[in-house]
Protein backbone atom coordinates (compact mmCIF):
# COMPACT_ATOMS: atom_id res chain seq x y z
CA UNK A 1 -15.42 42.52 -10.83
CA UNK A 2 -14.34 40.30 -7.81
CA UNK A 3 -13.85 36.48 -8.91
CA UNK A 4 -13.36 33.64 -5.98
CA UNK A 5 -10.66 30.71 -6.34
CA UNK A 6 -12.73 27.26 -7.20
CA UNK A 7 -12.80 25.09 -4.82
CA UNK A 8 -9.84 22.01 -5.16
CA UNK A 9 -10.43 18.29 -3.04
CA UNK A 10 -8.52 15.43 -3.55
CA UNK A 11 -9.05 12.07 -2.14
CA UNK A 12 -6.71 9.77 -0.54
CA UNK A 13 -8.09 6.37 -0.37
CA UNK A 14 -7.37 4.34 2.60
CA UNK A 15 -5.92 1.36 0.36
CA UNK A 16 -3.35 3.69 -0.90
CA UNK A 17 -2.03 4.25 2.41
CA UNK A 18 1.34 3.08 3.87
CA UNK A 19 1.19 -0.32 5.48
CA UNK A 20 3.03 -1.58 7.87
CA UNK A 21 2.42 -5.09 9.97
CA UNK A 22 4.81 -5.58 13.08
CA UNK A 23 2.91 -8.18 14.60
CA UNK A 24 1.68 -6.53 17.80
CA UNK A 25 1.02 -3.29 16.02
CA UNK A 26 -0.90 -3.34 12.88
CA UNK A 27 -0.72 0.44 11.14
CA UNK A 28 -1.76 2.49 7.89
CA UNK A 29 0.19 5.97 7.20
CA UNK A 30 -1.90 8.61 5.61
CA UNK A 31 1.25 10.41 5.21
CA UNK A 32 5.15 9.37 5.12
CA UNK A 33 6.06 7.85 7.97
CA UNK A 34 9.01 5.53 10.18
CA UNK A 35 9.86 3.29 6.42
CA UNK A 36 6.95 4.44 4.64
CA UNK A 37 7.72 7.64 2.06
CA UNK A 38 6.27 9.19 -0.74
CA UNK A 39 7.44 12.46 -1.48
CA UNK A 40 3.67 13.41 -2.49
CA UNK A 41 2.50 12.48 1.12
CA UNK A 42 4.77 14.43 3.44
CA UNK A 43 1.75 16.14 5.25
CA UNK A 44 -1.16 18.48 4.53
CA UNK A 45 -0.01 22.12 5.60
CA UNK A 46 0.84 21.52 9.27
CA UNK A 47 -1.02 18.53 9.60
CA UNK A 48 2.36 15.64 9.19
CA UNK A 49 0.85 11.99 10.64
CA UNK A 50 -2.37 10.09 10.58
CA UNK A 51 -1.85 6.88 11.58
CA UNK A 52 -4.71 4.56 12.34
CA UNK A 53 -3.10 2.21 14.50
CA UNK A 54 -4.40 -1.26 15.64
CA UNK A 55 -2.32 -2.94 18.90
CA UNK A 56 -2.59 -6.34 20.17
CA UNK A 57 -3.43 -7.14 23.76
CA UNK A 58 -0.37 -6.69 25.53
CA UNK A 59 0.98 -4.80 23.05
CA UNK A 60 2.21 -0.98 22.71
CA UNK A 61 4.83 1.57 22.33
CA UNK A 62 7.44 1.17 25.33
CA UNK A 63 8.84 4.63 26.45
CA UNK A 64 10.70 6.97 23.60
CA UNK A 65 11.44 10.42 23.03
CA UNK A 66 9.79 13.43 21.42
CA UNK A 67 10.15 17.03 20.55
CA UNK A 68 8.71 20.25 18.95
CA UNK A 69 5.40 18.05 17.70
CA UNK A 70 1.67 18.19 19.10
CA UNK A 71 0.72 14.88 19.11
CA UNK A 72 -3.17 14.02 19.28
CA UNK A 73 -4.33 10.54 20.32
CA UNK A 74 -8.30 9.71 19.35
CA UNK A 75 -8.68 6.32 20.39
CA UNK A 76 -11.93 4.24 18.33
CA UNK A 77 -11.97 0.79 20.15
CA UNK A 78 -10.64 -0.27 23.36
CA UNK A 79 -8.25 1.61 25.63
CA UNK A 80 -5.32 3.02 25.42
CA UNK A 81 -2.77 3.81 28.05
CA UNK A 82 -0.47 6.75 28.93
CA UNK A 83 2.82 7.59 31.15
CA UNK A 84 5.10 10.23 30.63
CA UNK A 85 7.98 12.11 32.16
CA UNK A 86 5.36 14.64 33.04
CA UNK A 87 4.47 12.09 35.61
CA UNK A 88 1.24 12.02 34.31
CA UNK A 89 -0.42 8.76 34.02
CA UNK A 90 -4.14 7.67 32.15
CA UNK A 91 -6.12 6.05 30.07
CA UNK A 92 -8.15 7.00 27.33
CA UNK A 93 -11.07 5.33 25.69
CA UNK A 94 -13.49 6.15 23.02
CA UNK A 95 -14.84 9.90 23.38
CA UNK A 96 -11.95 10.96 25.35
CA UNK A 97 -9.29 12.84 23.09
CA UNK A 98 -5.22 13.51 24.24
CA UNK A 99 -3.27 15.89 23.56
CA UNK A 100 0.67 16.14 24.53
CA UNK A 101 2.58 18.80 23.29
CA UNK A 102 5.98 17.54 23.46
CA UNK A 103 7.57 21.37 22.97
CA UNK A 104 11.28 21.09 24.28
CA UNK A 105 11.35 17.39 24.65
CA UNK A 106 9.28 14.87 26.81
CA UNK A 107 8.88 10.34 26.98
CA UNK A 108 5.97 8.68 26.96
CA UNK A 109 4.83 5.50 26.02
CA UNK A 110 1.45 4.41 24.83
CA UNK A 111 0.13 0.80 25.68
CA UNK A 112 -2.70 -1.28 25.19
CA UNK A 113 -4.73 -1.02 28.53
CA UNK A 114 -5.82 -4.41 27.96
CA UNK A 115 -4.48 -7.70 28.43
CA UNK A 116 -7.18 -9.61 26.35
CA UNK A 117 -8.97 -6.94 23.38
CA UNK A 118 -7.45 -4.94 21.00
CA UNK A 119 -6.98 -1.07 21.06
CA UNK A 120 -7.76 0.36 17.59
CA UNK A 121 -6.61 4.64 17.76
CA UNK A 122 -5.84 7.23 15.42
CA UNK A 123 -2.45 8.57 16.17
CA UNK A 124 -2.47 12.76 14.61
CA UNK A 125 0.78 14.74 14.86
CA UNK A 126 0.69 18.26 13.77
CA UNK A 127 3.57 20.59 13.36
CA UNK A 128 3.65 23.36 16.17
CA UNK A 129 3.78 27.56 15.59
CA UNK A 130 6.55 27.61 18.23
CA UNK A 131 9.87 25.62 19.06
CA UNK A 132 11.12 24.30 22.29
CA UNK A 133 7.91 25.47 24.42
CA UNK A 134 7.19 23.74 27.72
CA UNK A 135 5.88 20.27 27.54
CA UNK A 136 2.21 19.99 28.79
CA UNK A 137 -0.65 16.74 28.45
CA UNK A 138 -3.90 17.38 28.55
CA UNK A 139 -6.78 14.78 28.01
CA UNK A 140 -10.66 15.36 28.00
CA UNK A 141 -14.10 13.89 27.75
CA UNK A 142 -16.12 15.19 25.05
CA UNK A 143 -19.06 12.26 25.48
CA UNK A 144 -20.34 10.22 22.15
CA UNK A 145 -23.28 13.09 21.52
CA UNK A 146 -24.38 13.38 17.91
CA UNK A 147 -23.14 16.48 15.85
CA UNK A 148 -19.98 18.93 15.07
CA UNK A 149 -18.05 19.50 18.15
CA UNK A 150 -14.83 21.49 18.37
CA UNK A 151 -11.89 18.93 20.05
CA UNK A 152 -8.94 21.05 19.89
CA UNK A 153 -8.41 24.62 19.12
CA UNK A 154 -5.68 27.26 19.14
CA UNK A 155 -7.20 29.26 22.51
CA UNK A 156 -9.42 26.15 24.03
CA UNK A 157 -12.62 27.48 22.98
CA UNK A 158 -15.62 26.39 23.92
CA UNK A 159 -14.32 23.72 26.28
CA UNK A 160 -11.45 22.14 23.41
CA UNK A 161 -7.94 21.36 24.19
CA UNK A 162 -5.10 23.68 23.43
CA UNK A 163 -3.09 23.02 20.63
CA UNK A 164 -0.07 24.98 19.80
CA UNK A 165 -0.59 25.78 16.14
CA UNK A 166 -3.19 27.73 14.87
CA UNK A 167 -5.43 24.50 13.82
CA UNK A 168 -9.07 23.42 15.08
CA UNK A 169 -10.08 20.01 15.00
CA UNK A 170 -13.69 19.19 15.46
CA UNK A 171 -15.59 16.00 15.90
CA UNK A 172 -18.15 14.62 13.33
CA UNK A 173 -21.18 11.92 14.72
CA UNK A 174 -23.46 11.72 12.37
CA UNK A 175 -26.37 9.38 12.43
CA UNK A 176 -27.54 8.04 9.00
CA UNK A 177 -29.14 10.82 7.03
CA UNK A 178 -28.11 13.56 8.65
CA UNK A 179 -26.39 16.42 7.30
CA UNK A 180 -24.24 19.21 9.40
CA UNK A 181 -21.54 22.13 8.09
CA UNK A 182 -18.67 23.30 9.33
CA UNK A 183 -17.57 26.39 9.05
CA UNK A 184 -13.98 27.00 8.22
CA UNK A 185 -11.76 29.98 9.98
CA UNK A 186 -9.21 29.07 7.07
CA UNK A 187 -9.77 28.01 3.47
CA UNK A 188 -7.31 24.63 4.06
CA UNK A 189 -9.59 21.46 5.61
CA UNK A 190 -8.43 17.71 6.05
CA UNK A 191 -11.37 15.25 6.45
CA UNK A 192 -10.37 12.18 7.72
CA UNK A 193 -13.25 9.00 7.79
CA UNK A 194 -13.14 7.08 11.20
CA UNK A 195 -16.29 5.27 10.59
CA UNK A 196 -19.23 4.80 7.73
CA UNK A 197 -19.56 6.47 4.48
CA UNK A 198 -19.73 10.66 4.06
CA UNK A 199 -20.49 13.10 1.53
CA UNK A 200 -18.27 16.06 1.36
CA UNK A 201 -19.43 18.65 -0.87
CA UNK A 202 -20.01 15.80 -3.55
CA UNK A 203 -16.90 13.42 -2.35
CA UNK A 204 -17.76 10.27 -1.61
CA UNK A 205 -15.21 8.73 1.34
CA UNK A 206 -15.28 5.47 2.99
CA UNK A 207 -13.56 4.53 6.38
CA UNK A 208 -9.38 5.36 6.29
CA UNK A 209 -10.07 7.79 3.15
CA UNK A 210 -8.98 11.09 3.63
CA UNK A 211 -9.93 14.58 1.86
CA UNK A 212 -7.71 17.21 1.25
CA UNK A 213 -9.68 20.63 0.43
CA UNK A 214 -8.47 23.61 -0.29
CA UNK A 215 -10.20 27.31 -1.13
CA UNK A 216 -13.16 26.42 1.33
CA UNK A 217 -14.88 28.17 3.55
CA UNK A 218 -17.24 25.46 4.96
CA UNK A 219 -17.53 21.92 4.39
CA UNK A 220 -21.19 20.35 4.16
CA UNK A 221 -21.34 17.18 5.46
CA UNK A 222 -24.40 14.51 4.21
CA UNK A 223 -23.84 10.98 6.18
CA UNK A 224 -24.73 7.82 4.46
CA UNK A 225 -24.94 5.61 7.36
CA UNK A 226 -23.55 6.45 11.15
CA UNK A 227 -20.58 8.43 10.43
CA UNK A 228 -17.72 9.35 12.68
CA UNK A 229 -15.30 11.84 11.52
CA UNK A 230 -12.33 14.25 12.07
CA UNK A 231 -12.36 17.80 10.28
CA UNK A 232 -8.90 19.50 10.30
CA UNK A 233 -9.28 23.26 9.72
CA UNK A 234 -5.86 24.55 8.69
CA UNK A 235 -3.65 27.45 7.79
């Protein structure tokens, strides 16, 4: 007789995140991060950072170093502005995702685009499969179409960005009332709630609460009201 593992979710409400007010840069740390740590919130398998970051007009992060992290920007409100040793230089607004994997070391800074509105982002770093690999940016426009769409993926499938860790992240828009699954390739997820309130498999999150699932092999989604939402699928 074969048995299967039950399924095991925990929330992580967005009021018991981190906080941390500079000012210019208002943030909330999912996991431990800069003076924030809790040694039960170090990261969700190789998932280490969500920050939901809000920066005044003006405002940003002035040019600093990285390494051996891919680093996803998802930007909700406003627009959000990149430079890099790379010599690449953008700006990214809401539907457009970035990804920089900063491999053997690269600087960037990130800035508000604007002078007069606020730029309100999710900053994501996950851990990478590989050390000191060639730096690379890549940035794309996946529209504001309702549904599941696959952002970032291991190989770039079906039009995603790269990522150098075997992790997919897709895109959740969900009108009000609508329901959608997502299949897992691994039986880790994170959900993490941009916007509006979603069912997952019987948890109820709110925007900034986060769902940590493992033993899954698809997550059924059920929104509530218009729902935008990140799905981590990971080892």
């Amino acid at each position: 007789m074969t048995t299967t593992s039950p399924v095991r979710m925990a929330i992580r409400r967005a009021a018991e995140r981190g906080h941390a007010d500079h000012g210019w840069l208002d943030s909330h740390h999912t996991f431990s991060f800069a003076s924030y740590h809790d040694p039960r919130f170090m990261g969700f398998s190789h998932l280490r950072v969500i920050n939901e970051d809000r920066v005044a007009a003006g405002g940003g992060f002035p040019t600093h170093p990285h390494r051996n992290m891919e680093i996803v920007s998802y930007v909700i409100d406003g627009a959000l502005a990149h430079r890099d040793t790379l010599g690449t230089g953008s700006v990214i607004r809401p539907g457009e995702v970035q990804l920089m994997s900063a491999g053997s070391g690269i600087q960037h800074s990130e800035m508000n685009a604007s002078r007069t509105d606020g730029v309100h982002f999710l900053q994501i770093w996950v851990l990478p499969a590989q050390a000191a690999t060639t730096p690379r940016y890549d940035q794309r426009d996946f529209g504001r179409t309702p549904g599941v769409q696959l952002v970032v993926s291991p190989d770039g499938r079906d039009g995603s960005l790269t990522i150098g860790q075997d992790t997919d992240i897709h895109r959740a828009l969900l009108p009000g009332g609508e329901t959608a699954t997502v299949d897992l390739r691994h039986t880790r997820a994170w959900v993490q709630v941009v916007r509006g309130t979603l069912d997952v498999d019987g948890a109820r999150l709110f925007p900034g609460d986060g769902l940590a699932v493992d033993g899954a092999t698809a997550l059924h989604l059920s929104a509530h009201d218009d729902v935008e939402a990140l799905v981590f699928d990971l080892v």
